[in-house]
PDB file of N, CA and C in Angstrom:
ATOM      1  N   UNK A   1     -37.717  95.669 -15.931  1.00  0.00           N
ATOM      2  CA  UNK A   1     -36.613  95.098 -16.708  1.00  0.00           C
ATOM      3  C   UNK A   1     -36.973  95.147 -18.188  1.00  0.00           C
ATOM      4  N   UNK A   2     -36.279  95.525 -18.942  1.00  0.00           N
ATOM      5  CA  UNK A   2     -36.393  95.559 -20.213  1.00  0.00           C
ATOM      6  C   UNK A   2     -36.457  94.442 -21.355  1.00  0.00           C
ATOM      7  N   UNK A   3     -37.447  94.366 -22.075  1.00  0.00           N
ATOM      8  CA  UNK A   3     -37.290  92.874 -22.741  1.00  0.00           C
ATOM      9  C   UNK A   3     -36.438  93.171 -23.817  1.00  0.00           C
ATOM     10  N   UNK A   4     -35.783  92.143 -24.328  1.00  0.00           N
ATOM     11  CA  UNK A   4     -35.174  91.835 -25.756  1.00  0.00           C
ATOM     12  C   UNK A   4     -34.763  92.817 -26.501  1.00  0.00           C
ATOM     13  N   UNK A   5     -36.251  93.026 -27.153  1.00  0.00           N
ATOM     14  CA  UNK A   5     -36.526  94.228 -28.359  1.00  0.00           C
ATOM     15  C   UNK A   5     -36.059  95.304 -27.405  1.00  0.00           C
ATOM     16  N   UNK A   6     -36.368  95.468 -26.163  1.00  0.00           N
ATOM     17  CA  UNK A   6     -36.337  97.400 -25.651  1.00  0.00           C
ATOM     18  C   UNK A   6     -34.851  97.069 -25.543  1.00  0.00           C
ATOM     19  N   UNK A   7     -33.685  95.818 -25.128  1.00  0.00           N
ATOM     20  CA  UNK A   7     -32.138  96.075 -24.927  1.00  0.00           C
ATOM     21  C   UNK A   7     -31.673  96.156 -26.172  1.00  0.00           C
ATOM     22  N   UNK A   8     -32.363  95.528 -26.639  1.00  0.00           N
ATOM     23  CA  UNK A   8     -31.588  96.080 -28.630  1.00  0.00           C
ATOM     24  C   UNK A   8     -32.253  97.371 -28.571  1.00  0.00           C
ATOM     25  N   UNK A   9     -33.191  97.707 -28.775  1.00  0.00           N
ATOM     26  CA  UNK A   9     -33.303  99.017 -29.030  1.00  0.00           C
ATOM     27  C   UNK A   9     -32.371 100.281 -28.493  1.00  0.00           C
ATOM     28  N   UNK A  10     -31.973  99.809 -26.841  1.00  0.00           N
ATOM     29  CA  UNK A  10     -31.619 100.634 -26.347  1.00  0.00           C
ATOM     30  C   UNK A  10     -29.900 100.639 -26.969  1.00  0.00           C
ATOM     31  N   UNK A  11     -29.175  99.561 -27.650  1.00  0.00           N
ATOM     32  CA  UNK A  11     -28.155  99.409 -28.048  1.00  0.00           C
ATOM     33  C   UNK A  11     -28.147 100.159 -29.609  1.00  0.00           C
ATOM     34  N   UNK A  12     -29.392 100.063 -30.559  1.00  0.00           N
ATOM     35  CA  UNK A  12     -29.191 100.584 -31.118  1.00  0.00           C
ATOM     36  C   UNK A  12     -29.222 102.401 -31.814  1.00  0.00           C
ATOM     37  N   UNK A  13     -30.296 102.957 -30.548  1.00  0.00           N
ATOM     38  CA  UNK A  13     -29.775 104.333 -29.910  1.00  0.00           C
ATOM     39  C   UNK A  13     -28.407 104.730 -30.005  1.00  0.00           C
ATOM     40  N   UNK A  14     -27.723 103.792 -28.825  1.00  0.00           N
ATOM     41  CA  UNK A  14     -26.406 104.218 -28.396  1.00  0.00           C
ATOM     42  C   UNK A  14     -25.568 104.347 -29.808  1.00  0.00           C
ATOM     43  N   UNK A  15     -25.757 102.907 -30.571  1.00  0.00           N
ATOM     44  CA  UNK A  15     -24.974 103.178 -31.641  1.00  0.00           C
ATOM     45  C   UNK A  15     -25.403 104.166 -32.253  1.00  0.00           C
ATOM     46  N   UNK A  16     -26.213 104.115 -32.966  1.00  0.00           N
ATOM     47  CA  UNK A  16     -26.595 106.180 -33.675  1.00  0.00           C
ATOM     48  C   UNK A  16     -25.917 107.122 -33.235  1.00  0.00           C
ATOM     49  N   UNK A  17     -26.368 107.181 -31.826  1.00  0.00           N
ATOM     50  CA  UNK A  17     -25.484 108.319 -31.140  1.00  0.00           C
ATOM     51  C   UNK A  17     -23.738 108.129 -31.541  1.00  0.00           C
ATOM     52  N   UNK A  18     -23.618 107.397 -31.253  1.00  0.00           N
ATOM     53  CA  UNK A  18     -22.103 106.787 -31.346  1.00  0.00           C
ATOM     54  C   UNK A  18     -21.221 107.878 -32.500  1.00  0.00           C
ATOM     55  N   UNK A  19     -22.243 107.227 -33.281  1.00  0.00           N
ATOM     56  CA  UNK A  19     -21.777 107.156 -34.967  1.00  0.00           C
ATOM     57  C   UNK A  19     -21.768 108.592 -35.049  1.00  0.00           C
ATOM     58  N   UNK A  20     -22.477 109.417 -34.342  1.00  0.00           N
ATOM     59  CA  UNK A  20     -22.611 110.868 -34.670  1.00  0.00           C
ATOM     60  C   UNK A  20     -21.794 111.589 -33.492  1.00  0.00           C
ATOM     61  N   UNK A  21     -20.454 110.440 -33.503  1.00  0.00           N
ATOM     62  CA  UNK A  21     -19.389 111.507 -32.600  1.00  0.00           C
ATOM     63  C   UNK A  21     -20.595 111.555 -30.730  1.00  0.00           C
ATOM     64  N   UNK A  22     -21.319 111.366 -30.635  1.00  0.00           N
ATOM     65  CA  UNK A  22     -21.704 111.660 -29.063  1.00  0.00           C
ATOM     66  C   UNK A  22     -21.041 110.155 -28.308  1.00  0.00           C
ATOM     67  N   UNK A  23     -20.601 109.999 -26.564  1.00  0.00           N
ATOM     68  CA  UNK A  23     -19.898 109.394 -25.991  1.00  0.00           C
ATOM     69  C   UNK A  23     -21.621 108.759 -24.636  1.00  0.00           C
ATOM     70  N   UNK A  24     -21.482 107.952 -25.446  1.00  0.00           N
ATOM     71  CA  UNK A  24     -23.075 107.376 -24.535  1.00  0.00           C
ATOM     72  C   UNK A  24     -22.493 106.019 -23.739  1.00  0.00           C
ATOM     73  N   UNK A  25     -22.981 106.233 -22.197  1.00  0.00           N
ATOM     74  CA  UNK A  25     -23.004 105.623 -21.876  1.00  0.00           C
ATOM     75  C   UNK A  25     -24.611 104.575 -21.385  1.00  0.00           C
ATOM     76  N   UNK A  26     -24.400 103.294 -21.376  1.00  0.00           N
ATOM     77  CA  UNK A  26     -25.812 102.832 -21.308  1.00  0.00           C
ATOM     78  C   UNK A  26     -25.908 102.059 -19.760  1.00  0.00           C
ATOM     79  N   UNK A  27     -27.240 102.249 -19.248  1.00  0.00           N
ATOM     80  CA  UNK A  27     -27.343 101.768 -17.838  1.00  0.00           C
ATOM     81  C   UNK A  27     -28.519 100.750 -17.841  1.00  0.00           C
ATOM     82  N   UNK A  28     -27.354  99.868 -18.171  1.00  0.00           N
ATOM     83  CA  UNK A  28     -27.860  98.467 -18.208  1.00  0.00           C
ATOM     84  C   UNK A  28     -28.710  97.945 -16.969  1.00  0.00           C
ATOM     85  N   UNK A  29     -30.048  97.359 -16.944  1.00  0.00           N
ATOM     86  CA  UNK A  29     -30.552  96.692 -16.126  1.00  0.00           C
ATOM     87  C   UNK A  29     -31.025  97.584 -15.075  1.00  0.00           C
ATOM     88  N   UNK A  30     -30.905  99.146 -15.591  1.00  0.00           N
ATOM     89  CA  UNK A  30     -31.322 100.522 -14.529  1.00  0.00           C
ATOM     90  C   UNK A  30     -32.666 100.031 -14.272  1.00  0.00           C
ATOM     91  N   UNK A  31     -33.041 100.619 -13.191  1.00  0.00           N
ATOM     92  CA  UNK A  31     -34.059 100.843 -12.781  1.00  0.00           C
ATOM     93  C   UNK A  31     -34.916 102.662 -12.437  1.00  0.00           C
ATOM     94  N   UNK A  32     -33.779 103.165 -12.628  1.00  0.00           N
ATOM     95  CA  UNK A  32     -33.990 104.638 -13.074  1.00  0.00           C
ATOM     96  C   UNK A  32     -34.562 105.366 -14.005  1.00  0.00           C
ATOM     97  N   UNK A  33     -35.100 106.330 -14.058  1.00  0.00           N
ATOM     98  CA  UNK A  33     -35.621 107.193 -15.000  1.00  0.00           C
ATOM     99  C   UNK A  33     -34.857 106.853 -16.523  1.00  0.00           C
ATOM    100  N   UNK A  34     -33.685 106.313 -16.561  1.00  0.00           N
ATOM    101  CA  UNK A  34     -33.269 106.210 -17.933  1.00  0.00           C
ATOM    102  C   UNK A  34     -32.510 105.529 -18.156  1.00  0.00           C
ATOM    103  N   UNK A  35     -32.156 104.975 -19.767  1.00  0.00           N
ATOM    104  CA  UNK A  35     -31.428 104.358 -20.533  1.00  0.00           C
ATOM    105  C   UNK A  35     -30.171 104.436 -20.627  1.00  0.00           C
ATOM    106  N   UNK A  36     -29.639 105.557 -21.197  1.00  0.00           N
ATOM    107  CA  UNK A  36     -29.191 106.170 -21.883  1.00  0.00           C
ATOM    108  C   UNK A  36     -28.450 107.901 -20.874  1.00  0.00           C
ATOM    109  N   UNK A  37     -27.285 107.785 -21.223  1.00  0.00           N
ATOM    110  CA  UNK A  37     -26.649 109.316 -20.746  1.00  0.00           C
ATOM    111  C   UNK A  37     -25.345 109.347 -22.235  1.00  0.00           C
ATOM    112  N   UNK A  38     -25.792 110.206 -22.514  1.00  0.00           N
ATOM    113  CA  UNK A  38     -24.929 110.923 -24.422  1.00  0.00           C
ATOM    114  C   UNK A  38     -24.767 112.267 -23.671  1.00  0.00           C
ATOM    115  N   UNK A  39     -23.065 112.438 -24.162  1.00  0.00           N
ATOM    116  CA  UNK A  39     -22.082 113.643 -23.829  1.00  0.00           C
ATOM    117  C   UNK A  39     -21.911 113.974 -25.232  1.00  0.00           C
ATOM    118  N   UNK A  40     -21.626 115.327 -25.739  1.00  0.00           N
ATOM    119  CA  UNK A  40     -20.800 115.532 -26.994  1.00  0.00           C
ATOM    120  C   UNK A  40     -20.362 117.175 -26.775  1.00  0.00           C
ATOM    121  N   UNK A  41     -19.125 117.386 -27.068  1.00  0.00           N
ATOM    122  CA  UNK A  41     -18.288 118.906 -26.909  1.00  0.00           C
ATOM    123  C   UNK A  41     -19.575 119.724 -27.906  1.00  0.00           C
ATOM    124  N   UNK A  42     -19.549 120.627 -26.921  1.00  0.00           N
ATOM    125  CA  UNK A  42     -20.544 121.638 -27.718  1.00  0.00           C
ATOM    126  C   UNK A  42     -21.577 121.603 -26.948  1.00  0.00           C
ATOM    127  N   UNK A  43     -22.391 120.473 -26.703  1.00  0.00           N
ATOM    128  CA  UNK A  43     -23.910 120.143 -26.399  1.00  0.00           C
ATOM    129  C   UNK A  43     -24.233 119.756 -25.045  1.00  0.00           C
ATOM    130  N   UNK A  44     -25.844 119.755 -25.174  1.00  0.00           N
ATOM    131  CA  UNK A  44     -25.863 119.831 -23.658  1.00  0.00           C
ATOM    132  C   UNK A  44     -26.106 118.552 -23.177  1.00  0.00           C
ATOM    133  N   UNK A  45     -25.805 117.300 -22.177  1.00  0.00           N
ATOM    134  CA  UNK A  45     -25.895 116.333 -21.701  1.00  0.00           C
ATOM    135  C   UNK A  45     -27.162 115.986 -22.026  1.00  0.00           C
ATOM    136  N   UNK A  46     -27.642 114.868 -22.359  1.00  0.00           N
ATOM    137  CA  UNK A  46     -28.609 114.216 -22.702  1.00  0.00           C
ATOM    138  C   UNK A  46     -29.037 113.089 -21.697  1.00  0.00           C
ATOM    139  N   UNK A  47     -30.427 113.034 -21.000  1.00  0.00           N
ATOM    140  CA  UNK A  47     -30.516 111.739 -20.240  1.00  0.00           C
ATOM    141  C   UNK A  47     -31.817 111.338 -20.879  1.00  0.00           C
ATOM    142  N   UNK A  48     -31.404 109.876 -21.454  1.00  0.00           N
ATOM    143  CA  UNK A  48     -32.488 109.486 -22.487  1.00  0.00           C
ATOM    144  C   UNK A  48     -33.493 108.035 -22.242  1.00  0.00           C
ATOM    145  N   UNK A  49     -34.675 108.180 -22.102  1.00  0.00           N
ATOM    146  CA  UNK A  49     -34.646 106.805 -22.211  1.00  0.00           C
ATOM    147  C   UNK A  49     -35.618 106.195 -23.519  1.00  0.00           C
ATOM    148  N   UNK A  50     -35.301 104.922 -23.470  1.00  0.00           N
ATOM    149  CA  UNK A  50     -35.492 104.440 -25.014  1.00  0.00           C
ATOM    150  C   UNK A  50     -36.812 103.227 -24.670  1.00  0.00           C
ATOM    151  N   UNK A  51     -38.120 103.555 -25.594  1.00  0.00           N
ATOM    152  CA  UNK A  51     -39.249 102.556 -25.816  1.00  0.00           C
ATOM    153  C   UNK A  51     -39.324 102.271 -27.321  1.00  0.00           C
ATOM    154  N   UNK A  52     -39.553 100.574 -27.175  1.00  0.00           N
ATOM    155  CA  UNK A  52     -40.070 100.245 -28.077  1.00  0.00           C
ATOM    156  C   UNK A  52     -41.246  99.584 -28.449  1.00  0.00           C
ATOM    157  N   UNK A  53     -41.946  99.949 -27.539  1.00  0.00           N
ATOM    158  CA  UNK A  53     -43.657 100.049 -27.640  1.00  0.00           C
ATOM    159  C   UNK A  53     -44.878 100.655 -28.890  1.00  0.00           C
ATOM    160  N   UNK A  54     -45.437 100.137 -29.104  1.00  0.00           N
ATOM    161  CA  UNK A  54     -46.786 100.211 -29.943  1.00  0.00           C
ATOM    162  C   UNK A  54     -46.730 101.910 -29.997  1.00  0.00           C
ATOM    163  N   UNK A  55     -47.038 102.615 -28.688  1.00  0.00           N
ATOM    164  CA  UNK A  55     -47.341 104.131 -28.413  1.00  0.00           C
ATOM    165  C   UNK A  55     -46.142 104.729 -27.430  1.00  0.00           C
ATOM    166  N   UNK A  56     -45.849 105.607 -27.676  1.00  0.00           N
ATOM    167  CA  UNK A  56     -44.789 106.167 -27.107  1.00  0.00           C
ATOM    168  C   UNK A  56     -45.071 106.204 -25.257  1.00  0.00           C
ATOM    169  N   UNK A  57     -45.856 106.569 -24.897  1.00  0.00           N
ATOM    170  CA  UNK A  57     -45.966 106.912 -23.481  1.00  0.00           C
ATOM    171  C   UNK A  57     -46.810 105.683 -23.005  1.00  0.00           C
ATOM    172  N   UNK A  58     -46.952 104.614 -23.575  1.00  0.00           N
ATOM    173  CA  UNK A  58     -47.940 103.353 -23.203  1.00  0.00           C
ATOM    174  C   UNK A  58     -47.150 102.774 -21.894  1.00  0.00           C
ATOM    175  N   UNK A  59     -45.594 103.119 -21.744  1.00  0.00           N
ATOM    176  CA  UNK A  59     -45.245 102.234 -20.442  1.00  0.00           C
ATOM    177  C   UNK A  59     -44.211 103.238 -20.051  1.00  0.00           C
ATOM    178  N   UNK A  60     -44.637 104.482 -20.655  1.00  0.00           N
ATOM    179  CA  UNK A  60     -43.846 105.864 -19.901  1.00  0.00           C
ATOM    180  C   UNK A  60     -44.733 106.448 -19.541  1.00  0.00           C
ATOM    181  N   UNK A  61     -45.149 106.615 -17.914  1.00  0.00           N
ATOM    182  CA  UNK A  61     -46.168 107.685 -17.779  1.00  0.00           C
ATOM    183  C   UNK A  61     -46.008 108.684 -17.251  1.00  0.00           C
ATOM    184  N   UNK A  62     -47.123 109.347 -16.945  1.00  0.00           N
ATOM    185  CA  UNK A  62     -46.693 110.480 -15.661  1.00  0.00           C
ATOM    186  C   UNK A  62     -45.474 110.640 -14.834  1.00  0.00           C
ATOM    187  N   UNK A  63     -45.551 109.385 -14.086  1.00  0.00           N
ATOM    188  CA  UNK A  63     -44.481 109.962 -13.270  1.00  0.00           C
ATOM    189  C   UNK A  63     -43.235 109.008 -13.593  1.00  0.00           C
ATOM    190  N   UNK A  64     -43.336 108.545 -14.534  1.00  0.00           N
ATOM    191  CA  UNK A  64     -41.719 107.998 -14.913  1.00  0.00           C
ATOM    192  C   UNK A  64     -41.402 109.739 -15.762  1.00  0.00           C
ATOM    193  N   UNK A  65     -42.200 110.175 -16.521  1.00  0.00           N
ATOM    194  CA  UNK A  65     -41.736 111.343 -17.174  1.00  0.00           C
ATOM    195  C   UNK A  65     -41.253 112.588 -15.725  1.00  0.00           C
ATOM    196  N   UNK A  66     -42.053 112.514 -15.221  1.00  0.00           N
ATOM    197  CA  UNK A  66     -41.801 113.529 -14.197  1.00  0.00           C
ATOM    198  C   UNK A  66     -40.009 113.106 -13.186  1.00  0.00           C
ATOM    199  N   UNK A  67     -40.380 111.662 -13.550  1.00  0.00           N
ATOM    200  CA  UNK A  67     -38.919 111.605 -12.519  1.00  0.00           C
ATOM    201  C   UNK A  67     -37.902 112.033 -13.763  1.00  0.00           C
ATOM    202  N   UNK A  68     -38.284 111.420 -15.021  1.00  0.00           N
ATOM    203  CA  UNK A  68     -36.923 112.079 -15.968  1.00  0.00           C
ATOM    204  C   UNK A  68     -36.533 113.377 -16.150  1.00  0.00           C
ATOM    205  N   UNK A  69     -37.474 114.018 -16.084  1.00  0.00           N
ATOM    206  CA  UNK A  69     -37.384 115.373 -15.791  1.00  0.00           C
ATOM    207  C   UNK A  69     -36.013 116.483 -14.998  1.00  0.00           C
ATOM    208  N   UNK A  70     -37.360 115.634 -14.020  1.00  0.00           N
ATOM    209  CA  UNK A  70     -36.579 116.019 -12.410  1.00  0.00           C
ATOM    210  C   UNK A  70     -34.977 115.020 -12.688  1.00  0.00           C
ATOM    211  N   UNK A  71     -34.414 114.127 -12.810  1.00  0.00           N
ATOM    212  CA  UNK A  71     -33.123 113.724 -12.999  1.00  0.00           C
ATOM    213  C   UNK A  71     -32.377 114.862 -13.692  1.00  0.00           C
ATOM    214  N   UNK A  72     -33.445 115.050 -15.235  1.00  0.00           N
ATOM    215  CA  UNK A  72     -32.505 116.154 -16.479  1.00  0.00           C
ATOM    216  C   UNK A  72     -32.305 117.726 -15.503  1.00  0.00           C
ATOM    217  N   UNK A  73     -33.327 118.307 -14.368  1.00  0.00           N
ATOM    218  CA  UNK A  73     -32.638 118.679 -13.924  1.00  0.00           C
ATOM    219  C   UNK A  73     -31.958 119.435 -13.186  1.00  0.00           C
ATOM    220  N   UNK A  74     -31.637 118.353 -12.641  1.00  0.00           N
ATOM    221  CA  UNK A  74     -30.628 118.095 -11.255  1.00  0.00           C
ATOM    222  C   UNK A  74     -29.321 117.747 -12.244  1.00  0.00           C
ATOM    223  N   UNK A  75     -28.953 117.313 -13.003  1.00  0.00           N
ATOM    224  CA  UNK A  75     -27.933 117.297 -14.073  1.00  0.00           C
ATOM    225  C   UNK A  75     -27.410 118.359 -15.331  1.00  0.00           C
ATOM    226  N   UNK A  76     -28.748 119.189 -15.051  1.00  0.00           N
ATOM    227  CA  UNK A  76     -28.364 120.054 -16.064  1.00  0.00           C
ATOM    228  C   UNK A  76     -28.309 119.852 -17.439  1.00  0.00           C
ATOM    229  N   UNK A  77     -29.170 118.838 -17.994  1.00  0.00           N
ATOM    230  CA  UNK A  77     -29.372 117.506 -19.084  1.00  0.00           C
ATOM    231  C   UNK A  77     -30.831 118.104 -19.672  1.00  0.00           C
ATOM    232  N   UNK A  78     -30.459 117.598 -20.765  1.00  0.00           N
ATOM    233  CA  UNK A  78     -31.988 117.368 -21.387  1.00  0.00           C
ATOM    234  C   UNK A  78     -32.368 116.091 -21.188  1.00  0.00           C
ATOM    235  N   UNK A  79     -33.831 116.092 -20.916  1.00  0.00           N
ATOM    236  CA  UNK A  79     -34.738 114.518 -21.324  1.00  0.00           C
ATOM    237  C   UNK A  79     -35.047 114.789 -22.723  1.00  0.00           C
ATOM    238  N   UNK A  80     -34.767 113.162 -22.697  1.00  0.00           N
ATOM    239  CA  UNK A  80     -35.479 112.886 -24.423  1.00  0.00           C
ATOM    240  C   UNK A  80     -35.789 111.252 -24.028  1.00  0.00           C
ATOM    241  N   UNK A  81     -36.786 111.061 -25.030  1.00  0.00           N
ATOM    242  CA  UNK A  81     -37.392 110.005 -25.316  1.00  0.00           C
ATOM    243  C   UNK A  81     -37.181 109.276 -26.224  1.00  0.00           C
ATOM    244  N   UNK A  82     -36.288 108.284 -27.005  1.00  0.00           N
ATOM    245  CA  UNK A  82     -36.172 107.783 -27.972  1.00  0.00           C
ATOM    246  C   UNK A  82     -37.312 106.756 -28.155  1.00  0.00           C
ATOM    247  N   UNK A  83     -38.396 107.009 -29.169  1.00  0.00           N
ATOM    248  CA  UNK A  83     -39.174 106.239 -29.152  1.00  0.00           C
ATOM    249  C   UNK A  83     -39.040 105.377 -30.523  1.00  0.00           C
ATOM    250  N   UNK A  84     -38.797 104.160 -30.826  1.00  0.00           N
ATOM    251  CA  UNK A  84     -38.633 103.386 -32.097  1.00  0.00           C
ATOM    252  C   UNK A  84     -39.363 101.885 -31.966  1.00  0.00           C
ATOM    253  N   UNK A  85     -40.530 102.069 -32.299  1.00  0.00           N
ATOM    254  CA  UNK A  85     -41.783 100.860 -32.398  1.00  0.00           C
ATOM    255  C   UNK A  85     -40.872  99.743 -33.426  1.00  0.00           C
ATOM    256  N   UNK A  86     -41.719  98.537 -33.133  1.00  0.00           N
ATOM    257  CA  UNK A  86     -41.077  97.548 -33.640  1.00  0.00           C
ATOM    258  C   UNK A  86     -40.762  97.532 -35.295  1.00  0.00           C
ATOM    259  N   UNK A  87     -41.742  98.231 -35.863  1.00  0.00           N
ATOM    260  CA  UNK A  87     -41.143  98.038 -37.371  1.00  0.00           C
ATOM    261  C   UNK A  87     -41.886  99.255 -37.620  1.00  0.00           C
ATOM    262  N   UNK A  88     -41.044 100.278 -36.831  1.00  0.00           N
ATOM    263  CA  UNK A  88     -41.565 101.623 -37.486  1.00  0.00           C
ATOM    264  C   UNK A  88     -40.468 102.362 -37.228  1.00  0.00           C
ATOM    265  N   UNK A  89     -39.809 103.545 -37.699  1.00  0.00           N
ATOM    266  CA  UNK A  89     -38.302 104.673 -37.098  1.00  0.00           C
ATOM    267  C   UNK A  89     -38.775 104.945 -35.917  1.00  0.00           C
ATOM    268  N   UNK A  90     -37.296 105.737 -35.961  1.00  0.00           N
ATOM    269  CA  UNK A  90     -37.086 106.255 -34.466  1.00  0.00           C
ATOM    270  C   UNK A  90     -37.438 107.695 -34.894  1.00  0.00           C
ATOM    271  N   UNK A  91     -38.328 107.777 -33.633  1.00  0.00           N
ATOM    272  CA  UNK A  91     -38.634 109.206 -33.293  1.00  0.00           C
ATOM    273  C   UNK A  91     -37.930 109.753 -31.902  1.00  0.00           C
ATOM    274  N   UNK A  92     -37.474 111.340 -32.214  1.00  0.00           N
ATOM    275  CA  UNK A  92     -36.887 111.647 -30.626  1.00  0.00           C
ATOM    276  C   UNK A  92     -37.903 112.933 -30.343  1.00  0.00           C
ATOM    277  N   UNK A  93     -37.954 112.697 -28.685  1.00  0.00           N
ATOM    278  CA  UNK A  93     -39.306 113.440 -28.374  1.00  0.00           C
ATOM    279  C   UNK A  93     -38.797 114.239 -27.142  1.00  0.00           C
ATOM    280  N   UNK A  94     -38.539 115.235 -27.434  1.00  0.00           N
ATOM    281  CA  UNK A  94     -37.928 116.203 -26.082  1.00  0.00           C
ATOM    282  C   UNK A  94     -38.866 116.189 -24.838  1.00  0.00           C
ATOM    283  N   UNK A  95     -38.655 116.147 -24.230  1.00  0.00           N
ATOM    284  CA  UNK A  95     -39.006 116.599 -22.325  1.00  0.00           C
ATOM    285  C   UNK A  95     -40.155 117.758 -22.357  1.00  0.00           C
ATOM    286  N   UNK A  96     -39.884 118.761 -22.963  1.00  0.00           N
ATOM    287  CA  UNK A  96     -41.244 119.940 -23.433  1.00  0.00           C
ATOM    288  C   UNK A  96     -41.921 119.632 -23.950  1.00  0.00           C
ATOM    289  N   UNK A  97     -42.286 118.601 -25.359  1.00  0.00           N
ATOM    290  CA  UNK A  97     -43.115 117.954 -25.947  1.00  0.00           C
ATOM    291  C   UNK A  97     -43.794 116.825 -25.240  1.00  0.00           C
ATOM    292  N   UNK A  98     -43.413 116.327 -24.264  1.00  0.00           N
ATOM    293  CA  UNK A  98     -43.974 115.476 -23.500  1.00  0.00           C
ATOM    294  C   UNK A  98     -45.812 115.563 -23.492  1.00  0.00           C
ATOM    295  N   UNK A  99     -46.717 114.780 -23.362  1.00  0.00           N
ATOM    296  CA  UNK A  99     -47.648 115.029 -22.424  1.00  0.00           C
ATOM    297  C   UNK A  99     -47.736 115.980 -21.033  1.00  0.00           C
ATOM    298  N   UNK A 100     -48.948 116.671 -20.591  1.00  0.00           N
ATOM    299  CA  UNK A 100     -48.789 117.571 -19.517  1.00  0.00           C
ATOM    300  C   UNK A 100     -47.474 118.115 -18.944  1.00  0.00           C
ATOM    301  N   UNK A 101     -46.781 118.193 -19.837  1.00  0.00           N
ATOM    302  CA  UNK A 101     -45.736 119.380 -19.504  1.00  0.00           C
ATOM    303  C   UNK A 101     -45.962 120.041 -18.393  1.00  0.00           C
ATOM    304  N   UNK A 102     -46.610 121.333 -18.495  1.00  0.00           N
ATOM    305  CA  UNK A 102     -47.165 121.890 -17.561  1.00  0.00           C
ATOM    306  C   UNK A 102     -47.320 121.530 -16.395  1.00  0.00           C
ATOM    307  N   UNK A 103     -48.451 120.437 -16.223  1.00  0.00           N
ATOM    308  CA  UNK A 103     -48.694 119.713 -15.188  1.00  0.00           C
ATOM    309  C   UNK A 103     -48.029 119.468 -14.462  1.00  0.00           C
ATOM    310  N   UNK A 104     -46.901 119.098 -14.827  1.00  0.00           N
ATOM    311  CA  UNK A 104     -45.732 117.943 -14.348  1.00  0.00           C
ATOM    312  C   UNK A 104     -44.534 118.554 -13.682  1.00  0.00           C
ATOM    313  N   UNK A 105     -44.209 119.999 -14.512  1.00  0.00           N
ATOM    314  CA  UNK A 105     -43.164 120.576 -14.316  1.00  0.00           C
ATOM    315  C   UNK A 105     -42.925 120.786 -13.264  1.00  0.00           C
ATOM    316  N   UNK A 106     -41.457 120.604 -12.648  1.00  0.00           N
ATOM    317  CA  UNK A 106     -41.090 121.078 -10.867  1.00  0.00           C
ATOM    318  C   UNK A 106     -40.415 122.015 -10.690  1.00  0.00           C
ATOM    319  N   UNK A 107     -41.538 123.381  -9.752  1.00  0.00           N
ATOM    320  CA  UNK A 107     -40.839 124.610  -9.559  1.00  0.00           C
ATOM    321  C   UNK A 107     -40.355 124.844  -8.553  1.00  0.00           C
ATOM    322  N   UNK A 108     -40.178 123.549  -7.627  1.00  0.00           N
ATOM    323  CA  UNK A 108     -39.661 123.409  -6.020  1.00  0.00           C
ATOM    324  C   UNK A 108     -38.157 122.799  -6.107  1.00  0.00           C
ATOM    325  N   UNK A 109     -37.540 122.772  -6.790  1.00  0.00           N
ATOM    326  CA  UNK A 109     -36.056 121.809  -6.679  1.00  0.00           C
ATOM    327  C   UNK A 109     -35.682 122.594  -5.430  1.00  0.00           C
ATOM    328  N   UNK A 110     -34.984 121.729  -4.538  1.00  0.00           N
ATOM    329  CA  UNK A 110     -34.788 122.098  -3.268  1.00  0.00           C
ATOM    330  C   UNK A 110     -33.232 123.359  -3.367  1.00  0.00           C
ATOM    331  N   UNK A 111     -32.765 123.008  -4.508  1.00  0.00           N
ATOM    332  CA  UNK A 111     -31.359 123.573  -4.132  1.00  0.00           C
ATOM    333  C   UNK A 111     -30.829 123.606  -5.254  1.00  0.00           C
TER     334      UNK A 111
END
């Protein structure tokens, strides 16, 4: 469950996105790979999720990245990471930039 700071955070994502014309919806109280799903004409679906932790991957690991992955796709989505520490910007961190990329990547999707 997300504390405080990570549901504002994750609200203030959405608004950014907002503001820049994308149609985000937020999945409140998920327990899923993500935050965040941003549509915009032109672009490719976004499934995002949002930390506001000290270090970016401190309570995203391995296999929360690997399941976001695997969600982005089965959706046909990019993962991204909105990472924005408590009194520092937001950084966005694509799915390829991740840690062990490689490692992680799934060349078995069933279908």
């Amino acid at each position: 469950m997300p504390s405080g700071r990570g549901i504002s955070r994750e609200r203030d994502v959405q608004d950014l996105l907002e503001s820049q014309d994308w149609v985000v919806a937020r999945c409140a109280g998920s327990l899923g790979p993500f935050d965040l799903v941003a549509l915009k004409l032109g672009k490719r679906p976004r499934l995002i999720e949002v930390k506001s932790t000290i270090t970016p991957y401190s309570h995203f690991g391995p296999k929360d990245r690997a399941d976001l992955r695997f969600a982005s796709e089965m959706a046909d989505a990019e993962p991204w990471l909105a990472w924005w520490p408590k009194h520092g910007k937001l950084h966005w961190l694509h799915g390829l930039d991740w840690p062990d990329y490689r490692a992680e990547k799934r060349e078995d999707i069933p279908f």
